[in-house]
Each structure stands twice: as C-alpha cells, then as structure tokens.
Protein backbone atom coordinates (compact mmCIF):
# COMPACT_ATOMS: atom_id res chain seq x y z
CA UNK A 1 102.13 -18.28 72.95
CA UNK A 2 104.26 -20.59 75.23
CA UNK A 3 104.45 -24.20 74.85
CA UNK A 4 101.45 -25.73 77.02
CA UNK A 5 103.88 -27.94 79.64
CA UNK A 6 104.20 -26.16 82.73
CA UNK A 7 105.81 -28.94 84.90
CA UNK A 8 107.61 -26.15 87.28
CA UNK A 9 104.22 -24.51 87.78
CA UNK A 10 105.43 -21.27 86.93
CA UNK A 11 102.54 -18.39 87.49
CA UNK A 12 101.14 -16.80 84.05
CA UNK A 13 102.70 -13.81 84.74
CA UNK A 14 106.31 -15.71 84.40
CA UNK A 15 105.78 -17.52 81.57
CA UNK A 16 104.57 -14.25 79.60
CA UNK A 17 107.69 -12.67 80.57
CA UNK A 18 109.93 -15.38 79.67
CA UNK A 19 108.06 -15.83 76.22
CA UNK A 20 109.06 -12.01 75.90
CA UNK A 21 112.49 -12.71 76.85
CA UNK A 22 113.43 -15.96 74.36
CA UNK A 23 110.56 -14.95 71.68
CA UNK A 24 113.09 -11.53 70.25
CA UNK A 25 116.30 -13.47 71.34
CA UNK A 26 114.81 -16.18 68.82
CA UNK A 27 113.85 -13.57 66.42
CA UNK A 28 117.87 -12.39 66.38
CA UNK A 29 118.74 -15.34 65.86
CA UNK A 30 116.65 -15.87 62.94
CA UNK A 31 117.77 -12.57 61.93
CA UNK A 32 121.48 -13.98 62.06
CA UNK A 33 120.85 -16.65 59.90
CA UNK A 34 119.73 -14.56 57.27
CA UNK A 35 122.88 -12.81 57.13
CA UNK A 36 125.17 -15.94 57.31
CA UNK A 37 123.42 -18.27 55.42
CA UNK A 38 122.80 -15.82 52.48
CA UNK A 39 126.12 -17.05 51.08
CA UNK A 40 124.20 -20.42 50.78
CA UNK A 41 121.47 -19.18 48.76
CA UNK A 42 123.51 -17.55 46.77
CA UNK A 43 125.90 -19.98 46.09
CA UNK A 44 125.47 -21.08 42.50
CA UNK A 45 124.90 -17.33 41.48
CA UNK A 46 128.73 -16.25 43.01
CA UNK A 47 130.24 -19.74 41.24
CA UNK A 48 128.62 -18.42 38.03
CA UNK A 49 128.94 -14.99 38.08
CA UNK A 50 132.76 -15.30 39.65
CA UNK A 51 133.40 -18.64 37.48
CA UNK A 52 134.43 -20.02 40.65
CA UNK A 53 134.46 -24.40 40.89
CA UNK A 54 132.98 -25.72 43.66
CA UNK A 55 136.63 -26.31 45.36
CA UNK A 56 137.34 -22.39 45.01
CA UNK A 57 133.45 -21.39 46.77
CA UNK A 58 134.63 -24.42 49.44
CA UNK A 59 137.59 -22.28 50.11
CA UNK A 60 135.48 -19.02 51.20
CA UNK A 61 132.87 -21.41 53.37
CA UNK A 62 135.54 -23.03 54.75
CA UNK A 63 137.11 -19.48 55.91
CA UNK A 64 133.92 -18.56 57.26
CA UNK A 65 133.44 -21.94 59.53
CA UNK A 66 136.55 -22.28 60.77
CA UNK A 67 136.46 -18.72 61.92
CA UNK A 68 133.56 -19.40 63.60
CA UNK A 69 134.46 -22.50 65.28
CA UNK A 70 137.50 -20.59 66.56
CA UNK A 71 135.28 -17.31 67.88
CA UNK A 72 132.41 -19.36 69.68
CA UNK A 73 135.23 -21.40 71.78
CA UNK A 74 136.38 -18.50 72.10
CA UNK A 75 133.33 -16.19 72.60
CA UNK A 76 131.77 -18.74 74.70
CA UNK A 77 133.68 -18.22 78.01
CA UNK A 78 133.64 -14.53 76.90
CA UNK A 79 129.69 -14.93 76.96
CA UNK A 80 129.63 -16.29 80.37
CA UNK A 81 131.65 -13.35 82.07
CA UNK A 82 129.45 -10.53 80.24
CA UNK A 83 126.24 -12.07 80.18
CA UNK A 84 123.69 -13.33 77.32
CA UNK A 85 122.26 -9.92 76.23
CA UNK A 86 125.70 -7.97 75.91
CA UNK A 87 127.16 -10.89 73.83
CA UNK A 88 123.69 -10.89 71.43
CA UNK A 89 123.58 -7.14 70.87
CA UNK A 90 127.36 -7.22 70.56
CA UNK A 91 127.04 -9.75 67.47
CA UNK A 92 124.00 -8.59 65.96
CA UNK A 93 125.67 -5.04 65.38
CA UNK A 94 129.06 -6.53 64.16
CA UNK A 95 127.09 -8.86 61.93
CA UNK A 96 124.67 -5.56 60.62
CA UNK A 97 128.07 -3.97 59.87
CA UNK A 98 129.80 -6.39 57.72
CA UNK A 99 126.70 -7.37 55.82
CA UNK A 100 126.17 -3.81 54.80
CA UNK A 101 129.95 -3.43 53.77
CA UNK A 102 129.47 -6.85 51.70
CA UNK A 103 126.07 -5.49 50.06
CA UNK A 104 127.83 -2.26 49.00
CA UNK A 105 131.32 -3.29 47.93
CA UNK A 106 129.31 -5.29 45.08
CA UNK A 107 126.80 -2.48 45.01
CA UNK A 108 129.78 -0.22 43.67
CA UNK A 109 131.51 -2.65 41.34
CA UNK A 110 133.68 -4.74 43.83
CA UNK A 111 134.72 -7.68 42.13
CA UNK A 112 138.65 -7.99 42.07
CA UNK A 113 140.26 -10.97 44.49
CA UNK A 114 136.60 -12.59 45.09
CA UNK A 115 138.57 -15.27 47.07
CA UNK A 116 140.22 -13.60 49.06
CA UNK A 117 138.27 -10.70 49.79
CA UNK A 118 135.10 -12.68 50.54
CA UNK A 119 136.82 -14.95 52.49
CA UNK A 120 138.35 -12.19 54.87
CA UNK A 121 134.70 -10.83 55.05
CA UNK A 122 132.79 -14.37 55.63
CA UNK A 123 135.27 -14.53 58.12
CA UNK A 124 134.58 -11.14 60.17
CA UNK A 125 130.85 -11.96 59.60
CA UNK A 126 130.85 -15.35 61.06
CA UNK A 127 133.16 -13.97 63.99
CA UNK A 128 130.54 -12.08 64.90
CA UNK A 129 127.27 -14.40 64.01
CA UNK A 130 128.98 -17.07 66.82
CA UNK A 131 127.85 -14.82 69.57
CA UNK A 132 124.54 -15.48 68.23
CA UNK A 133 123.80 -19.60 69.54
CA UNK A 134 126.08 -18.41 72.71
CA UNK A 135 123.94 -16.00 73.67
CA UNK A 136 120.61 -17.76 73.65
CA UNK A 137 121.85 -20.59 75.38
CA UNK A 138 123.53 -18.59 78.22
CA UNK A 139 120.38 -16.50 78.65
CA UNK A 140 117.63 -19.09 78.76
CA UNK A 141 119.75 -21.31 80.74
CA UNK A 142 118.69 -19.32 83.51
CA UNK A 143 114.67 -19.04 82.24
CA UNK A 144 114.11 -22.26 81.95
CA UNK A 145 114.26 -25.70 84.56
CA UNK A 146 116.15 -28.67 83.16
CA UNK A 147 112.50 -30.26 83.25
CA UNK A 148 111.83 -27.74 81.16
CA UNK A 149 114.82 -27.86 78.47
CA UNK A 150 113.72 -30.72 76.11
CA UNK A 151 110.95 -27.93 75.45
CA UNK A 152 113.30 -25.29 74.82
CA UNK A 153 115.01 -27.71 72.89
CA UNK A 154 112.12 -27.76 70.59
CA UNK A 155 112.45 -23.79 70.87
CA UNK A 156 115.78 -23.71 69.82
CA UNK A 157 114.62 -26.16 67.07
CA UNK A 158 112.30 -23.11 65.72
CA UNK A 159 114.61 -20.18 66.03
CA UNK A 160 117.29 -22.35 63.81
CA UNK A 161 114.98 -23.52 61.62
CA UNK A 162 112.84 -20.11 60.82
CA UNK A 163 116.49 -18.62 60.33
CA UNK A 164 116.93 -21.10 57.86
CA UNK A 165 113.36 -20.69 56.26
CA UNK A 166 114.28 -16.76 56.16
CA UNK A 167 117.76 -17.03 54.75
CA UNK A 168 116.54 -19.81 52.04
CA UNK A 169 113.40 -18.78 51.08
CA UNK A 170 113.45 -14.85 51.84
CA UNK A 171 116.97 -15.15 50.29
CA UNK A 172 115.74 -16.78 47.23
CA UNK A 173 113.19 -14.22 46.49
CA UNK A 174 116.02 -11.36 46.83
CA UNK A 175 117.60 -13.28 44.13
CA UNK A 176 114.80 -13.74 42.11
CA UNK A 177 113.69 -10.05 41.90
CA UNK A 178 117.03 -8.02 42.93
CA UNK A 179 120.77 -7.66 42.09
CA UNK A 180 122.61 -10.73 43.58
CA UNK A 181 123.95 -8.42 46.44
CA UNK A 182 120.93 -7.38 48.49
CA UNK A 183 120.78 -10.53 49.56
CA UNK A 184 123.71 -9.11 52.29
CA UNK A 185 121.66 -5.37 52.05
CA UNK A 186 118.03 -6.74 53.18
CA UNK A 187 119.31 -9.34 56.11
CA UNK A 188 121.84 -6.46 57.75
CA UNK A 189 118.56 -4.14 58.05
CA UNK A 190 116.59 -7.13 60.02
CA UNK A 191 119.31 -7.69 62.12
CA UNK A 192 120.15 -4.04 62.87
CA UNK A 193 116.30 -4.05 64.02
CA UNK A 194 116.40 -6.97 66.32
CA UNK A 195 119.35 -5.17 68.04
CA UNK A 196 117.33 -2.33 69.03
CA UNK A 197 114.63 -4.29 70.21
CA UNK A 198 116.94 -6.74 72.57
CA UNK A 199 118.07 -3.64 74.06
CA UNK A 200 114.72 -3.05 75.71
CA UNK A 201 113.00 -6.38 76.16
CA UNK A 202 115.82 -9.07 76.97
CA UNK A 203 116.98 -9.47 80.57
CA UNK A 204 119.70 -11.89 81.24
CA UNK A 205 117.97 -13.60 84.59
CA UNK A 206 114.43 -12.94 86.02
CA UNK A 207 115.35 -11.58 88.82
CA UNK A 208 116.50 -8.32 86.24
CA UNK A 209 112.78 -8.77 84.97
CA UNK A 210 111.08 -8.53 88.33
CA UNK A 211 110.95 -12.34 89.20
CA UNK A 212 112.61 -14.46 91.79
CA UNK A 213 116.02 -16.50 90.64
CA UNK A 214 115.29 -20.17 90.56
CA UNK A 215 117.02 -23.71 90.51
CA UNK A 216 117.38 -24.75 87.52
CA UNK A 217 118.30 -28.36 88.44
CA UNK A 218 121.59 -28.14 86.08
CA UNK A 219 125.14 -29.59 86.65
CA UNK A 220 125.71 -25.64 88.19
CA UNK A 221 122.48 -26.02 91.28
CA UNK A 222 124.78 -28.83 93.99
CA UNK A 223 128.39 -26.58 92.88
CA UNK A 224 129.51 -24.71 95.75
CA UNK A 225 131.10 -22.20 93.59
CA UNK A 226 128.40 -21.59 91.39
CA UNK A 227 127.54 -18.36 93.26
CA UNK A 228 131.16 -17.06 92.17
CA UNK A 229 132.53 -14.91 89.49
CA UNK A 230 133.28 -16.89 86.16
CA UNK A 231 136.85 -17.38 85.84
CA UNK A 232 138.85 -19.32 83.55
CA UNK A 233 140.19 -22.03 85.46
CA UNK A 234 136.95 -23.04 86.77
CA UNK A 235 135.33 -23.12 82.86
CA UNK A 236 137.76 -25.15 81.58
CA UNK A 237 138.00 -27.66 84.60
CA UNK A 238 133.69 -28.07 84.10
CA UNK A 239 134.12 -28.54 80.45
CA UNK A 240 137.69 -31.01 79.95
CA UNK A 241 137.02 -32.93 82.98
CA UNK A 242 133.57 -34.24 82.30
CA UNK A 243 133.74 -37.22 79.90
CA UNK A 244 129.94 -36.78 78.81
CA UNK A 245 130.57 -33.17 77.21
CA UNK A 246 133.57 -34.55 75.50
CA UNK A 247 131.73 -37.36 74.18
CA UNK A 248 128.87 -35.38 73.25
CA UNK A 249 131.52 -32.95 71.80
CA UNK A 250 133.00 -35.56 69.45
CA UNK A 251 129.02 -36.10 68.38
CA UNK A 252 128.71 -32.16 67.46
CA UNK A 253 131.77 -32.70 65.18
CA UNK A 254 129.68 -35.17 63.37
CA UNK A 255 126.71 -33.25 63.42
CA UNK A 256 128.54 -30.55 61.98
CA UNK A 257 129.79 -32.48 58.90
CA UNK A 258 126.53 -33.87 58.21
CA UNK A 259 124.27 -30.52 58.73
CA UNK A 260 126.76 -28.56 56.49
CA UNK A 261 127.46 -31.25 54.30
CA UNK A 262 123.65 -31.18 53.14
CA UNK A 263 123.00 -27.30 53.82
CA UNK A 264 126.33 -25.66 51.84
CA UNK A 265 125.17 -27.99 48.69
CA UNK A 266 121.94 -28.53 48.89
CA UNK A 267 120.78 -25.56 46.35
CA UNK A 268 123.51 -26.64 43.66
CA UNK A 269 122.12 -29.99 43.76
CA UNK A 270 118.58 -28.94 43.51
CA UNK A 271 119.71 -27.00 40.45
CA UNK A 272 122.34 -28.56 38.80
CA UNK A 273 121.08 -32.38 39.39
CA UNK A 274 117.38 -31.63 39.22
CA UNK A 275 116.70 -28.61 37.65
CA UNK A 276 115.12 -26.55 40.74
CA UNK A 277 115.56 -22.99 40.65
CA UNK A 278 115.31 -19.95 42.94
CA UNK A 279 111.69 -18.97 43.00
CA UNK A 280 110.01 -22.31 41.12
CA UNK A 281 107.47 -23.94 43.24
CA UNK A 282 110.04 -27.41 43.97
CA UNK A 283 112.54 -24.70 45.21
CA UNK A 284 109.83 -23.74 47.57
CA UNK A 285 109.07 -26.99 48.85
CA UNK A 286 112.37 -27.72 49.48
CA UNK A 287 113.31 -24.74 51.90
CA UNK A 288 109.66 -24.64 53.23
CA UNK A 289 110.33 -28.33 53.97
CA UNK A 290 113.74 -27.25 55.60
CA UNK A 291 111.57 -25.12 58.13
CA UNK A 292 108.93 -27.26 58.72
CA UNK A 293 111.25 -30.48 59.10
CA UNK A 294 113.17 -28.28 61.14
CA UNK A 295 110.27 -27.02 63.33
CA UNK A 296 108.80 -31.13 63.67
CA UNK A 297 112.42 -32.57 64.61
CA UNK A 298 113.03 -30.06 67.48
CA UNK A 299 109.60 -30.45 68.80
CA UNK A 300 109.78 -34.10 68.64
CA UNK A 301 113.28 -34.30 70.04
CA UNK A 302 112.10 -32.18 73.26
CA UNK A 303 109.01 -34.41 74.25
CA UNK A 304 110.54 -37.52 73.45
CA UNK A 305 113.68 -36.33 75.68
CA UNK A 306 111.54 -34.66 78.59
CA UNK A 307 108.24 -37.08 78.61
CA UNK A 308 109.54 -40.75 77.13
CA UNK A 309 113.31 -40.51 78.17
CA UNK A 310 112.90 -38.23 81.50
CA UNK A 311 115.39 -36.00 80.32
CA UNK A 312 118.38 -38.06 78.48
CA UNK A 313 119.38 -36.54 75.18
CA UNK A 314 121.24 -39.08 74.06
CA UNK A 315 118.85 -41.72 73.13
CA UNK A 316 116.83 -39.31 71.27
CA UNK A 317 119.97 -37.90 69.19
CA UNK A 318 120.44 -42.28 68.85
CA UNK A 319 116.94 -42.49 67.31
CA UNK A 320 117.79 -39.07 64.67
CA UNK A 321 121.04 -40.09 64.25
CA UNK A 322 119.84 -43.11 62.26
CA UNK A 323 116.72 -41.25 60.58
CA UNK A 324 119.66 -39.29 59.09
CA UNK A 325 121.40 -42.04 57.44
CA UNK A 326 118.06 -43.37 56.07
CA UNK A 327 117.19 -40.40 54.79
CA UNK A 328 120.59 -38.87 53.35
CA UNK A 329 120.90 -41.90 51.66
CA UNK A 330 117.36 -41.56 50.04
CA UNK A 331 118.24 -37.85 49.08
CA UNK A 332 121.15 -38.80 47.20
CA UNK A 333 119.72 -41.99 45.08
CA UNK A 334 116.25 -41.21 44.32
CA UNK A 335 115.67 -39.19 40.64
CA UNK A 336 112.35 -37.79 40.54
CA UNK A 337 112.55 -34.47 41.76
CA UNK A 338 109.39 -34.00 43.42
CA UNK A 339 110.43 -36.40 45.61
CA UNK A 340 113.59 -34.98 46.15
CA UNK A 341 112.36 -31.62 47.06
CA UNK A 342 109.95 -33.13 50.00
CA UNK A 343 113.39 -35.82 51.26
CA UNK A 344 115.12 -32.42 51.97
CA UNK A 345 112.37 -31.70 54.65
CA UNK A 346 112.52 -35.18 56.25
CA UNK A 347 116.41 -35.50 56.11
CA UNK A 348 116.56 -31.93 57.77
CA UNK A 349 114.46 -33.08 60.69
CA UNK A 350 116.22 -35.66 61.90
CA UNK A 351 119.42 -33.37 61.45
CA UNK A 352 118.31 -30.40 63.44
CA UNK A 353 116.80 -32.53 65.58
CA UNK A 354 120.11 -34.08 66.94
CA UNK A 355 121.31 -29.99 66.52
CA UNK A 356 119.04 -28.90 68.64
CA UNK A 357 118.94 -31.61 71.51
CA UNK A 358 123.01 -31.43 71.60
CA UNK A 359 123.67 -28.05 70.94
CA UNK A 360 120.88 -26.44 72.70
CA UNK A 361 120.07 -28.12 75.34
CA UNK A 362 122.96 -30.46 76.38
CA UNK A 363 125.31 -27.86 76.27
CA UNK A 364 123.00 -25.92 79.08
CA UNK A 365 122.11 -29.35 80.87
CA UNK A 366 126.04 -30.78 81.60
CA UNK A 367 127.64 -26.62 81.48
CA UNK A 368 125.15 -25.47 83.52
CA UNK A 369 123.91 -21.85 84.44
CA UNK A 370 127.43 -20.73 84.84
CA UNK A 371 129.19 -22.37 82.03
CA UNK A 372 126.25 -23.06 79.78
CA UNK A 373 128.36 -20.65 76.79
CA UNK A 374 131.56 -22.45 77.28
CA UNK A 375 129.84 -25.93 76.14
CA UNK A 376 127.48 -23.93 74.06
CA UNK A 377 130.77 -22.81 72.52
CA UNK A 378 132.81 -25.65 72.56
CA UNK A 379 129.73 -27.99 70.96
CA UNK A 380 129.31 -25.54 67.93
CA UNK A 381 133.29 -25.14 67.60
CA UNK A 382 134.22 -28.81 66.97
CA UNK A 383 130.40 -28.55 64.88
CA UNK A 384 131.98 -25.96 62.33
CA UNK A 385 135.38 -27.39 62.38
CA UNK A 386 133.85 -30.47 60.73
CA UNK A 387 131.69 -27.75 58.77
CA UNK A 388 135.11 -26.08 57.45
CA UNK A 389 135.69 -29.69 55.58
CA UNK A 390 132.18 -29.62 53.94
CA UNK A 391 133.58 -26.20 52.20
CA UNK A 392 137.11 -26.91 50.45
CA UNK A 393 136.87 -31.18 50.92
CA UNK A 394 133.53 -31.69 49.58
CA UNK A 395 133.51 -29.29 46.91
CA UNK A 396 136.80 -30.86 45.76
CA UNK A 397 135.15 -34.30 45.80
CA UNK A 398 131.82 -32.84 44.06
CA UNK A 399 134.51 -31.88 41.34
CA UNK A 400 136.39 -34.57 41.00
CA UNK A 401 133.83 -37.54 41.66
CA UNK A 402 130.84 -35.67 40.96
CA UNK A 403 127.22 -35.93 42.64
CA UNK A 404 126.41 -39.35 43.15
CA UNK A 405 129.01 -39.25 45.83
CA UNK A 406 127.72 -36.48 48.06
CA UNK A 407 125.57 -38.10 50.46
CA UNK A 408 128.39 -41.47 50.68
CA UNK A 409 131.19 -38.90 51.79
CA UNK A 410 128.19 -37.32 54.42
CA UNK A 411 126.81 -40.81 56.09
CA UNK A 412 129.90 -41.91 57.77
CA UNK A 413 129.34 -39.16 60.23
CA UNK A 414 125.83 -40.12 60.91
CA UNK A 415 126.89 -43.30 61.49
CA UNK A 416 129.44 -42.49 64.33
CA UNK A 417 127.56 -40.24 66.04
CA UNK A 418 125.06 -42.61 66.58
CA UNK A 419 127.95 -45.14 67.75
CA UNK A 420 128.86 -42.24 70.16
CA UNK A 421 125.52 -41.80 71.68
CA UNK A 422 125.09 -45.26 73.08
CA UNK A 423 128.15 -44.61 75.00
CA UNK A 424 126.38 -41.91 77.13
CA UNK A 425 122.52 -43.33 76.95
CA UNK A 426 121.94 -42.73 80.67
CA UNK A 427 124.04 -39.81 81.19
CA UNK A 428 121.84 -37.14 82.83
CA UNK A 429 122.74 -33.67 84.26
CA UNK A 430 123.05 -35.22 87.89
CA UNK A 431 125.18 -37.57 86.75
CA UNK A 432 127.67 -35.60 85.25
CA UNK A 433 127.52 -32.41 87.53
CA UNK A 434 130.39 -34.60 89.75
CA UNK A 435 132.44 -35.02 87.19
C-alpha cells in the first residue's frame, strides 16, 4: 500500500506500479543489511570466541567502512552511467557471494588470521553492499516528484530500518539457535532471492514500465544538459561546486559517527553493561525499538519536511539533530535496563531520521535525476569515513576509558551537525540547482 499523499495526482495505475518498483528495491535493501550488519550482531560472540578486545574487532569494522566509503564515491558516478537496477543486482550478487564464502570458511574450521582474513572479506562485502543505498536513490529519483521526496524519505526510513530489524533481530535468533556462522549462510540466501526478483519487477524510469517520463522538479529539470549522457566532468562540477551538498556533506560525516558510534556497540553494551542477551525479551525490545524508532523518525522527518517546512531538509535534520544529543546522552547515564532497552528506540529515531532526510532524499533533491548517485555516494562516503573511526577509535577508547565514556566521545558530532544545518535552513532544490 502506498503512502496516502498524492500531491502530483498521479493515476492509480502509477502509483501501483511505482509501489512495485521501490517496494522489492526496499526489500534488497533490507536484504543487504542483513548481510552487513550481521557482523554487528555478532559482535560479542567473534570478540569471545576469537579473544579479540574491542580495539582488534574496531580494526575489522573499520576495514569494512572505509572500504565502503571509498566504493560508494566511487560506485556512485558508476551508478549514474549504468542505471539503478544494474548497480542493485550487481551488488546483491557480489554481496550473496562473499557471505556464502564467510558462512563456509567457518563452516569448515577457518579460524587462522581472524584479523586479517575477516577484514579482507568485510571489505569485499561492504564493496559490494555500497551499491545497495546508490541504487535506490538513483532509481526512485526518477519515480518520485521532489513534492513527493519527504515521503520517500519516510520510505527510505523503512527499508533502513526493517534491514536493521532483520539483521538485529533475525540475526539474533540465528545466534541463539545455530552455529555463530549462519548468521553470513541465512542473509546470502535472502539476498540471492531479492536478486532474482529485481530482475523482473524493477525498471529504472517509468517510461521502461509503460508510463510517461515526468519532471521531477530537482536541481536536474531547468539544466540544459540534463538530457545528455553522464560524464565525469559534468558529475563532479554538480557535486564540488554547490556549497549546500558540501555542507550537507560535512553533516553526513557527523551522522556517520553518531549512527555507527551507537549501532557497532550497541549489543556489547546491552550485554556487558546491562546484562541483555541475544534472544531475552530486553534484547528484543531493544532491536524491535531500533525498527520501530527507525520506521517513526523517517515518517516524521518526511511530513514535517514536505507539509510544515515545504520541502527544506535542513530544519528537520536541526530539530533530530538535537533529539539525538538528548537522547544519546540519556542512553549512556541512565542504569535500569528496562529503560535502557526502550532509549535505544527513541535515540535511533532521531538518528535515522536525520539519515534518511540527508542521505535519501537530499542527495536526490540538490544531485538531481542525473547525478542523484554521485551525492547519494558522496553523502554515505564521508558517512562511513566517520563510521571507520567508530571501529578502531572507539573501541580503543571503550578499552582504555571504559563505558561511561561512549556516548561523551559520540555527542560532539550531534552537536555540529546541528551547527551545520542552520547554515543551509532555507536551502531548497531551486536554490541550489544554479549553483
């Protein structure tokens, strides 16, 4: 079922076959999740089985993020020349690949050089998860009106969060009931299943489903070369000429700090500060609560944006940016863990909130139909550059200073990228198409 706002007045018809479009692309990316955020959810079972410190795990996140932040600026122009679906099926088979040979090197005893070997394999696996984000941007940026976006904001809200709900929860269940390894086995299959069925069902544009090509109302609809090929030059002049995407760009970094900063640690905390384990009903609450929090803070970040702000992001990212600070800080301080299991919901909210709104819909608002995975890709580079520090740099600090300093080292970023949004409060895709 599509959201109820239909402010284009698209027929029924349309709408069903865009729900049919972003609904499996969604579902991949979902999928995705699963199989990169199952080194999360297992991350206290690898430091124990492996007697790896939380410095040593950092070192095999950190391998994985920065790999990623290096593919999607990279993958992102790469997007844009190929088009949305070829990128998608193109990562969710390299992703279905690795996965399976990470699930059966363990499967048959594989345990020599953990560091290094599941660093190099992170690595490939996040290379080919940062097609994922890239992809659903790039496609949709043609489905859906800028009118329209704060809604698919809220979307792209859901598809993150049910990934997370999947990997988490689904994840912690595998773990509960199964060697520590199927939780790479289980996620490749989904994956590998959501590859066949974007084959049939996603079309890049609706004119390839049988519809008429619109205006989307993008920084792309008044450029006189947006009818071109894609070519380099004309990518990197829309992206590091336009001080709004850099600005926004700097924001992502500290998005990317604060999101990883909470996700990569938050089931070591549960466990080793509160006594949650996999399975127990506070565990549940905790990554249900990631979901649902998830699910409420892109919602809420797409009407505010489209129906209260007419289509600025920025003042809504203001507004989460500072429920994240409140809330972090909370997480961090308070002892009882009921209450601790329920903050993880609310602080994730207001953190995939911003995600969302930045991410997944500025990126197509200021890049536009024709460079919508170049900012997609430059926005979640600089966001897992800063996640690459959460790995080796927190986990070092968690050892040295110990838990009562997570959320302090995490804030700071909140704090700027609130700082950062007021500096762009009006900007609006019209007003930085020029640029």
């Amino acid at each position: 079922m599509e959201f109820k706002t239909n402010v284009m007045g698209h027929s029924k018809e349309f709408r069903l076959r865009r729900f049919s479009n972003w609904f499996p692309l969604g579902l991949t990316y979902a999928a995705f999740y699963m199989g990169r955020y199952n080194l999360n959810v297992s991350s206290k079972t690898i430091m124990d089985l492996f007697n790896l410190s939380k410095a040593d795990f950092g070192i095999i996140a950190t391998a994985g993020f920065w790999t990623y932040a290096l593919s999607v600026i990279i993958n992102g122009p790469l997007a844009d020349k190929i088009g949305g679906k070829k990128a998608i099926l193109l990562g969710a088979l390299g992703s279905t690949i690795v996965n399976l040979i990470v699930g059966l090197l363990f499967l048959n005893g594989w345990q020599t050089k953990i560091i290094l070997g599941m660093s190099l394999l992170y690595s490939a696996n996040q290379y080919f998860q940062s097609f994922g984000a890239l992809s659903v941007v790039k496609v949709n940026s043609s489905w859906f009106h800028v009118k329209e976006r704060g809604v698919f904001g809220g979307i792209f809200g859901i598809m993150i969060s049910s990934g997370y709900f999947l990997a988490l929860t689904v994840g912690g269940y595998i773990l509960s009931l199964l060697p520590w390894y199927y939780v790479f086995l289980i996620p490749a299959g989904f994956i590998f299943i959501m590859f066949v069925i974007d084959t049939f069902l996603v079309k890049d544009k609706p004119s390839q489903a049988g519809y008429n090509d619109f205006n989307t109302g993008d920084a792309s609809s008044n450029d006189p070369e947006k009818d071109k090929p894609v070519d380099w030059g004309y990518l990197l002049k829309k992206v590091f000429t336009n001080p709004i995407i850099i600005t926004i760009m700097v924001a992502e970094f500290c998005t990317g700090f604060v999101r990883q900063g909470l996700l990569l640690w938050v089931v070591p905390f549960l466990k080793e500060v509160h006594q949650i384990e996999h399975g127990t009903y506070l565990y549940n609450v905790a990554t249900i609560g990631i979901t649902v929090g998830g699910i409420l803070g892109g919602l809420l970040c797409g009407f505010l944006s489209d129906k209260i702000f007419h289509s600025r992001r920025p003042p809504v990212a203001f507004i989460f940016y500072i429920g994240q600070i409140i809330f972090v800080l909370l997480l961090g301080q308070i002892k009882n863990p009921v209450v601790v299991s329920y903050l993880v919901g609310v602080c994730c909210m207001f953190i995939f909130g911003v995600h969302g709104m930045l991410s997944g819909t500025a990126s197509m608002d200021f890049g536009g139909t024709k460079a919508a995975a170049t900012v997609t890709g430059l926005f979640d580079g600089v966001q897992y550059v800063a996640s690459g520090f959460t790995g080796f740099l927190l986990g070092a600090g968690l050892d040295k200073f110990g838990w009562s300093a997570w959320t302090f080292m995490i804030i700071p970023f909140s704090i700027i990228g609130a700082i950062l949004m007021t500096h762009v409060w009006n900007a609006t895709p019209s007003k930085g198409a020029s640029h």
